[in-house]
PDB file of N, CA and C in Angstrom:
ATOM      1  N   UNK A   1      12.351  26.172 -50.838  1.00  0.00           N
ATOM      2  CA  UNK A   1      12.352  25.172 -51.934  1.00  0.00           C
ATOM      3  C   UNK A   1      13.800  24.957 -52.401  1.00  0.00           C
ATOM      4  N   UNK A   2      14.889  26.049 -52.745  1.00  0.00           N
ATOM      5  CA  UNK A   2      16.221  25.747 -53.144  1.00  0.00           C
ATOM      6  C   UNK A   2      16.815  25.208 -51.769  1.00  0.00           C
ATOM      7  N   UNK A   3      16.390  25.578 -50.951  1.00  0.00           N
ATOM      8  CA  UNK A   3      17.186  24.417 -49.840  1.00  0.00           C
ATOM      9  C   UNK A   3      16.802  22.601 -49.877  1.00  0.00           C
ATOM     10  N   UNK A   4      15.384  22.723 -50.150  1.00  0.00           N
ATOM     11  CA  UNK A   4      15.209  21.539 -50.244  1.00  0.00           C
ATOM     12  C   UNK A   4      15.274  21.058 -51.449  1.00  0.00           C
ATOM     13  N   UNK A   5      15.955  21.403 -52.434  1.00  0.00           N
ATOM     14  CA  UNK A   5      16.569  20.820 -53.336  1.00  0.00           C
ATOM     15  C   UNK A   5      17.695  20.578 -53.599  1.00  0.00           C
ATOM     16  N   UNK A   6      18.599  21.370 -52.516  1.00  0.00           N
ATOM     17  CA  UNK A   6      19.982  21.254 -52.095  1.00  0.00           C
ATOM     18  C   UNK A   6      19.986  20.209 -51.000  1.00  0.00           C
ATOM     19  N   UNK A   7      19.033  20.295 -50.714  1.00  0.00           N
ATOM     20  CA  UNK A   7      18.877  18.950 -49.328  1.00  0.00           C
ATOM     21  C   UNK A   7      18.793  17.495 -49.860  1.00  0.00           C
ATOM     22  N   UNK A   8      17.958  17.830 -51.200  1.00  0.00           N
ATOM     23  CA  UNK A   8      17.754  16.438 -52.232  1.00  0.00           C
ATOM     24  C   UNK A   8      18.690  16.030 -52.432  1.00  0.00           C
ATOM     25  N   UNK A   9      19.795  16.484 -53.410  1.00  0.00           N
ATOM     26  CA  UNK A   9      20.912  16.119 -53.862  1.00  0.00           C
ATOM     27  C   UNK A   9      21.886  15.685 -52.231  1.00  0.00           C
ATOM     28  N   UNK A  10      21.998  16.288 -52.041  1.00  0.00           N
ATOM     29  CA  UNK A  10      22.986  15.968 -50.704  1.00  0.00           C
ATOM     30  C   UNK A  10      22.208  14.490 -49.384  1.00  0.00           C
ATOM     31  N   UNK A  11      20.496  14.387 -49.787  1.00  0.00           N
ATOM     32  CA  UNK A  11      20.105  13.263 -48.885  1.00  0.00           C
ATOM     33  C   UNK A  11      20.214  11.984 -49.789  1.00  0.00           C
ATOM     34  N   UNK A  12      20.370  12.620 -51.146  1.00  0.00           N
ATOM     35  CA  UNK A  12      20.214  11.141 -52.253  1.00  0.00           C
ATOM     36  C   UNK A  12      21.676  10.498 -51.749  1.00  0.00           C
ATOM     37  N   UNK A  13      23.110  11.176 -51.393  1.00  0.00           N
ATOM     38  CA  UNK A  13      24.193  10.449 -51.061  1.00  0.00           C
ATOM     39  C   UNK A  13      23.563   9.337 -49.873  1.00  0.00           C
ATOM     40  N   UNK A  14      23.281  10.186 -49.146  1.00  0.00           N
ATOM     41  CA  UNK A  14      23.326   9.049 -47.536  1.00  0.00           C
ATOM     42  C   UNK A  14      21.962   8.280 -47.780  1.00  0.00           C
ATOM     43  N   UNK A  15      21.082   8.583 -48.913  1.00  0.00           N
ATOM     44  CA  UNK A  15      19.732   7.590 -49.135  1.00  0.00           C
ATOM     45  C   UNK A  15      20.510   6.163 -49.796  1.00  0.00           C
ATOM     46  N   UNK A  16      21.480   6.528 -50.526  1.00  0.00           N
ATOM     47  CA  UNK A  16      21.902   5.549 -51.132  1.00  0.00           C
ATOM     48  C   UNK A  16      23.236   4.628 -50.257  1.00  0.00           C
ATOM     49  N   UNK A  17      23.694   4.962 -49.331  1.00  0.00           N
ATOM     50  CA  UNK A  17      24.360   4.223 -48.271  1.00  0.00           C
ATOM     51  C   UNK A  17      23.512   3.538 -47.785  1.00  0.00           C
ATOM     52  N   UNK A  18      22.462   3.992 -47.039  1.00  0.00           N
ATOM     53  CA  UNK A  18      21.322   3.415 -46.051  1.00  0.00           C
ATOM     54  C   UNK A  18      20.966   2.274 -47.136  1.00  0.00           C
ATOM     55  N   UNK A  19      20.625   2.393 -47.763  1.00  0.00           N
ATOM     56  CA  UNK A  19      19.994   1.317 -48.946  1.00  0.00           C
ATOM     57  C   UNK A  19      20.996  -0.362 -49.164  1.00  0.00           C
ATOM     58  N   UNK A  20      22.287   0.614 -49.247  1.00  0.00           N
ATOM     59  CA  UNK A  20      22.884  -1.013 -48.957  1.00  0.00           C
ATOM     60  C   UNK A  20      23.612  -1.547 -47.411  1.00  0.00           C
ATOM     61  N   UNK A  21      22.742  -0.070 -46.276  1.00  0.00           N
ATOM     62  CA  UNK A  21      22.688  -0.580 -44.804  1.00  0.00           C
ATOM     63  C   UNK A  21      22.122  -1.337 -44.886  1.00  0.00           C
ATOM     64  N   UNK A  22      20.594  -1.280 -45.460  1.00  0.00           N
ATOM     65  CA  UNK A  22      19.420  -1.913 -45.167  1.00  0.00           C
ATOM     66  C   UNK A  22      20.100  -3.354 -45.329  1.00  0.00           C
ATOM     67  N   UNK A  23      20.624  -4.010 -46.403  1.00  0.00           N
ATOM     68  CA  UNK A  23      20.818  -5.586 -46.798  1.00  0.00           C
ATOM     69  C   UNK A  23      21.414  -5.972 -45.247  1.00  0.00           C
ATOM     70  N   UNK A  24      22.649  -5.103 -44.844  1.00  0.00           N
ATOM     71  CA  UNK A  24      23.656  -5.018 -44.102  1.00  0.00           C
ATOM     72  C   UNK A  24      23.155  -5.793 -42.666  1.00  0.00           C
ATOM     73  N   UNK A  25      22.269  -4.877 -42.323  1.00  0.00           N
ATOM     74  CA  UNK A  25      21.809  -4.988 -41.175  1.00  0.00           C
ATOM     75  C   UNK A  25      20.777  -6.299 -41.434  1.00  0.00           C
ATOM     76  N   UNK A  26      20.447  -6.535 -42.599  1.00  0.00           N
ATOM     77  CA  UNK A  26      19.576  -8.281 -42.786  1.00  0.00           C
ATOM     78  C   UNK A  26      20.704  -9.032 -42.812  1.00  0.00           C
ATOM     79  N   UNK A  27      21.906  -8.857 -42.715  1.00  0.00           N
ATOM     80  CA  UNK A  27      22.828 -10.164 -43.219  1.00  0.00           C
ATOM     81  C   UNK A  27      23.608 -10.137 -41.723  1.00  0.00           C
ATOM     82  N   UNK A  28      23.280  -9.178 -41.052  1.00  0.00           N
ATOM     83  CA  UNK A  28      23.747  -9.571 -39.053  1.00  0.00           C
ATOM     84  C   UNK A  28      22.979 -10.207 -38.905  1.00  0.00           C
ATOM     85  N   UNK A  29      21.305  -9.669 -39.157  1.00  0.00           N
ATOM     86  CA  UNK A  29      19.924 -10.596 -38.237  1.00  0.00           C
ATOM     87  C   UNK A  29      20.455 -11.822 -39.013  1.00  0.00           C
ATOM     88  N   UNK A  30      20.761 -12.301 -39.756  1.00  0.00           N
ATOM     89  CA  UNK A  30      20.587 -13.755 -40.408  1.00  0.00           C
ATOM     90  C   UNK A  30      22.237 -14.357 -39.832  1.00  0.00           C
ATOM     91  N   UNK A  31      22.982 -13.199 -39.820  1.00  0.00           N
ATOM     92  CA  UNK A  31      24.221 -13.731 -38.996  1.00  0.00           C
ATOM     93  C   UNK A  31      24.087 -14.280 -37.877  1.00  0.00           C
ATOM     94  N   UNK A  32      23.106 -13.186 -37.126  1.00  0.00           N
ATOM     95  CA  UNK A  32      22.791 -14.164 -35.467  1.00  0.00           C
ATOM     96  C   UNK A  32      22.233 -15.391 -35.825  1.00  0.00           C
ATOM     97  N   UNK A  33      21.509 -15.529 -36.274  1.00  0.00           N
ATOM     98  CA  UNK A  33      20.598 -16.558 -35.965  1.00  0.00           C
ATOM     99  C   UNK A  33      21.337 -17.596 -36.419  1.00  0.00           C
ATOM    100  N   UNK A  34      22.528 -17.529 -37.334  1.00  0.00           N
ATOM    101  CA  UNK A  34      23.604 -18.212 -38.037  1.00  0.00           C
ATOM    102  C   UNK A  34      24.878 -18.438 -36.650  1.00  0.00           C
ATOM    103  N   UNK A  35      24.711 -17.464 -35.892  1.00  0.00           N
ATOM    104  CA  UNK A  35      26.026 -17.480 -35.022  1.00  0.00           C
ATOM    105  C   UNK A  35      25.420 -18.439 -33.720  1.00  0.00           C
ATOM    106  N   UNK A  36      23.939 -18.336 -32.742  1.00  0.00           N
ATOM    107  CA  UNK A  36      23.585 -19.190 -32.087  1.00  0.00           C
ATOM    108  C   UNK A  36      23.503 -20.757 -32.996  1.00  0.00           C
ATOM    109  N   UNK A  37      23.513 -20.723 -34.179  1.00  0.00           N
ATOM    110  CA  UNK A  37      23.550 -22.370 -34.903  1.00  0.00           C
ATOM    111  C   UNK A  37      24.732 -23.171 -34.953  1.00  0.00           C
ATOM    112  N   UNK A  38      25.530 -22.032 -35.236  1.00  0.00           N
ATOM    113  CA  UNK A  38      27.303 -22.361 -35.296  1.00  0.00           C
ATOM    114  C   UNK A  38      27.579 -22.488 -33.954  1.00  0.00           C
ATOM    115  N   UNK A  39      27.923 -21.435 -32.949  1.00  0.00           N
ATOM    116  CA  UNK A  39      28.170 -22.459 -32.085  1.00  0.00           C
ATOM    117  C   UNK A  39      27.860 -23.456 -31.236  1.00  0.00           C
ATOM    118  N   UNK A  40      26.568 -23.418 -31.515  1.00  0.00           N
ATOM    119  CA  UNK A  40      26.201 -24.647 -30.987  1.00  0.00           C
ATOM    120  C   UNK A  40      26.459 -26.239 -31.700  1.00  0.00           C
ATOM    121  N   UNK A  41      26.545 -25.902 -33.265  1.00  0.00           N
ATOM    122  CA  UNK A  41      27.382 -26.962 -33.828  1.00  0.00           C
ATOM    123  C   UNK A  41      28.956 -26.989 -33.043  1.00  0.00           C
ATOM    124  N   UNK A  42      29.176 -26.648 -33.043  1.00  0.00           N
ATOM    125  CA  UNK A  42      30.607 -26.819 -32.235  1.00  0.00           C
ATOM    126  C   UNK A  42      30.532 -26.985 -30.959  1.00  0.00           C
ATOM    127  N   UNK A  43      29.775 -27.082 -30.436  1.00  0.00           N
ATOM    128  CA  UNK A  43      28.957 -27.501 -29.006  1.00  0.00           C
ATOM    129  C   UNK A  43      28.731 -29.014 -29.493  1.00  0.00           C
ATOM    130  N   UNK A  44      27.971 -29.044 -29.971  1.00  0.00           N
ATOM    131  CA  UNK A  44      27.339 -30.763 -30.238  1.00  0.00           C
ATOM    132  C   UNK A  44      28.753 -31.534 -30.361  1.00  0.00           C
ATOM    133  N   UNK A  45      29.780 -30.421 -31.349  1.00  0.00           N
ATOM    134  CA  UNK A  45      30.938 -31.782 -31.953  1.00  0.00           C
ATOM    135  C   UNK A  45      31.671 -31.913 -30.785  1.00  0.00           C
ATOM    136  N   UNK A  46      31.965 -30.937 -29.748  1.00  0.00           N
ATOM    137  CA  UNK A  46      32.330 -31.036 -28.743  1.00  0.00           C
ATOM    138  C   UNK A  46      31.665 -32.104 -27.635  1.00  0.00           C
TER     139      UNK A  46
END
């Protein structure tokens, strides 16, 4: 139990990184789908 309450405190750091991974990794998926749009706008103007 004192380990896993030493484990608490020490997983709440990297729980709270992951948390603003999570947006992180939604704002690539929305990047791709943003990056096949873009260049293909620059395809069309081309």
């Amino acid at each position: 139990i004192a380990q896993y309450m030493a484990t608490g405190p020490a997983t709440t750091p990297p729980v709270l990184p992951p948390r603003p991974k999570n947006p992180l990794p939604r704002a690539p998926e929305a990047r791709s789908n943003t990056t096949p749009a873009v260049p293909v706008l620059p395809v069309k103007s081309t």
